[in-house]
Protein backbone atom coordinates (compact mmCIF):
# COMPACT_ATOMS: atom_id res chain seq x y z
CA UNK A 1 7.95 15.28 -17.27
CA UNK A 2 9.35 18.00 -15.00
CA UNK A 3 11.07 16.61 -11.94
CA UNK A 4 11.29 18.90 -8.86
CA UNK A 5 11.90 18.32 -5.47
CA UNK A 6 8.98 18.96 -3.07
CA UNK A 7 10.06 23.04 -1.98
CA UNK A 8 9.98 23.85 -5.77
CA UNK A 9 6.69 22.06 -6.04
CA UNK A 10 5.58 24.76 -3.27
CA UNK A 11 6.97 27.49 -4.99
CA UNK A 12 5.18 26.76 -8.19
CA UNK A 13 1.89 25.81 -6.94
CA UNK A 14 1.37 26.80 -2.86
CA UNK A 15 0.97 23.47 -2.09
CA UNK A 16 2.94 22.76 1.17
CA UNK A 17 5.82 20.38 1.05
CA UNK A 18 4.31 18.28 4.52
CA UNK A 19 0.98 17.95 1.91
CA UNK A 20 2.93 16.82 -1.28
CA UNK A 21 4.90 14.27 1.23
CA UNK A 22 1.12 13.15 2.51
CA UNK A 23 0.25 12.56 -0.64
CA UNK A 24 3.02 10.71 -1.44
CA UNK A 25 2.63 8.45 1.43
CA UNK A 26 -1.03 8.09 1.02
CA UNK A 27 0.18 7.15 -3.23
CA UNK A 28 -1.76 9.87 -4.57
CA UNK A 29 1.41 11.44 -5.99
CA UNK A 30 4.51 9.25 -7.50
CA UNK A 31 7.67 9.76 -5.80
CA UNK A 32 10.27 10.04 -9.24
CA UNK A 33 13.61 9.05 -6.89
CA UNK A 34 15.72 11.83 -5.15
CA UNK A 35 17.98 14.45 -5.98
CA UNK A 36 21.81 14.66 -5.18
CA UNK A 37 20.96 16.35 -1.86
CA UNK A 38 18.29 13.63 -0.69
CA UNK A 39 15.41 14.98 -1.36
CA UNK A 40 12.25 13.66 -2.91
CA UNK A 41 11.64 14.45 -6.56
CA UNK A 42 8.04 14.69 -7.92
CA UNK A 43 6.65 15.16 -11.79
CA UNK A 44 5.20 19.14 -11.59
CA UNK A 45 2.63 18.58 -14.22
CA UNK A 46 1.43 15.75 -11.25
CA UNK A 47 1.04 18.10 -8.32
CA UNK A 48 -0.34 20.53 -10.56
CA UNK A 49 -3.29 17.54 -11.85
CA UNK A 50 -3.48 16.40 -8.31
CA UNK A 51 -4.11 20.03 -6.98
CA UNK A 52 -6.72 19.95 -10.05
CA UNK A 53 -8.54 17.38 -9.22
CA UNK A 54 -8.63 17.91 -5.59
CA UNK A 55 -10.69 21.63 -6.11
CA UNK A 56 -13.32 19.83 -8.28
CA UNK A 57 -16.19 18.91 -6.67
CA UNK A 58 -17.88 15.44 -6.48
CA UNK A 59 -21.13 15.66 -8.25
CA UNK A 60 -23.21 13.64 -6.03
């Protein structure tokens, strides 16, 4: 598991931080707690499955 807060999440993957919070809210992506500053930690290898499995298409 490697926690990040949502602006390193962006820098690693493009993925905007309003998106990752979206997702979030909508439980698609597990909020891990928050940092010292406040801010919302997520699991990177997460994002990165989410993003994943987002870009695959349904087969219908």
């Amino acid at each position: 598991m490697t926690l990040v807060d949502l602006y390193a999440a962006h820098a690693a993957t493009g993925q905007s931080p309003a998106t990752l919070r979206t997702w979030i809210h909508r439980g698609e992506l597990t909020r891990h707690g928050y940092d010292a500053r406040g801010r919302a930690l997520v699991d990177l290898h997460d994002v990165q499955a989410l993003i994943a499995a987002k870009a695959t298409p349904v087969a219908a």
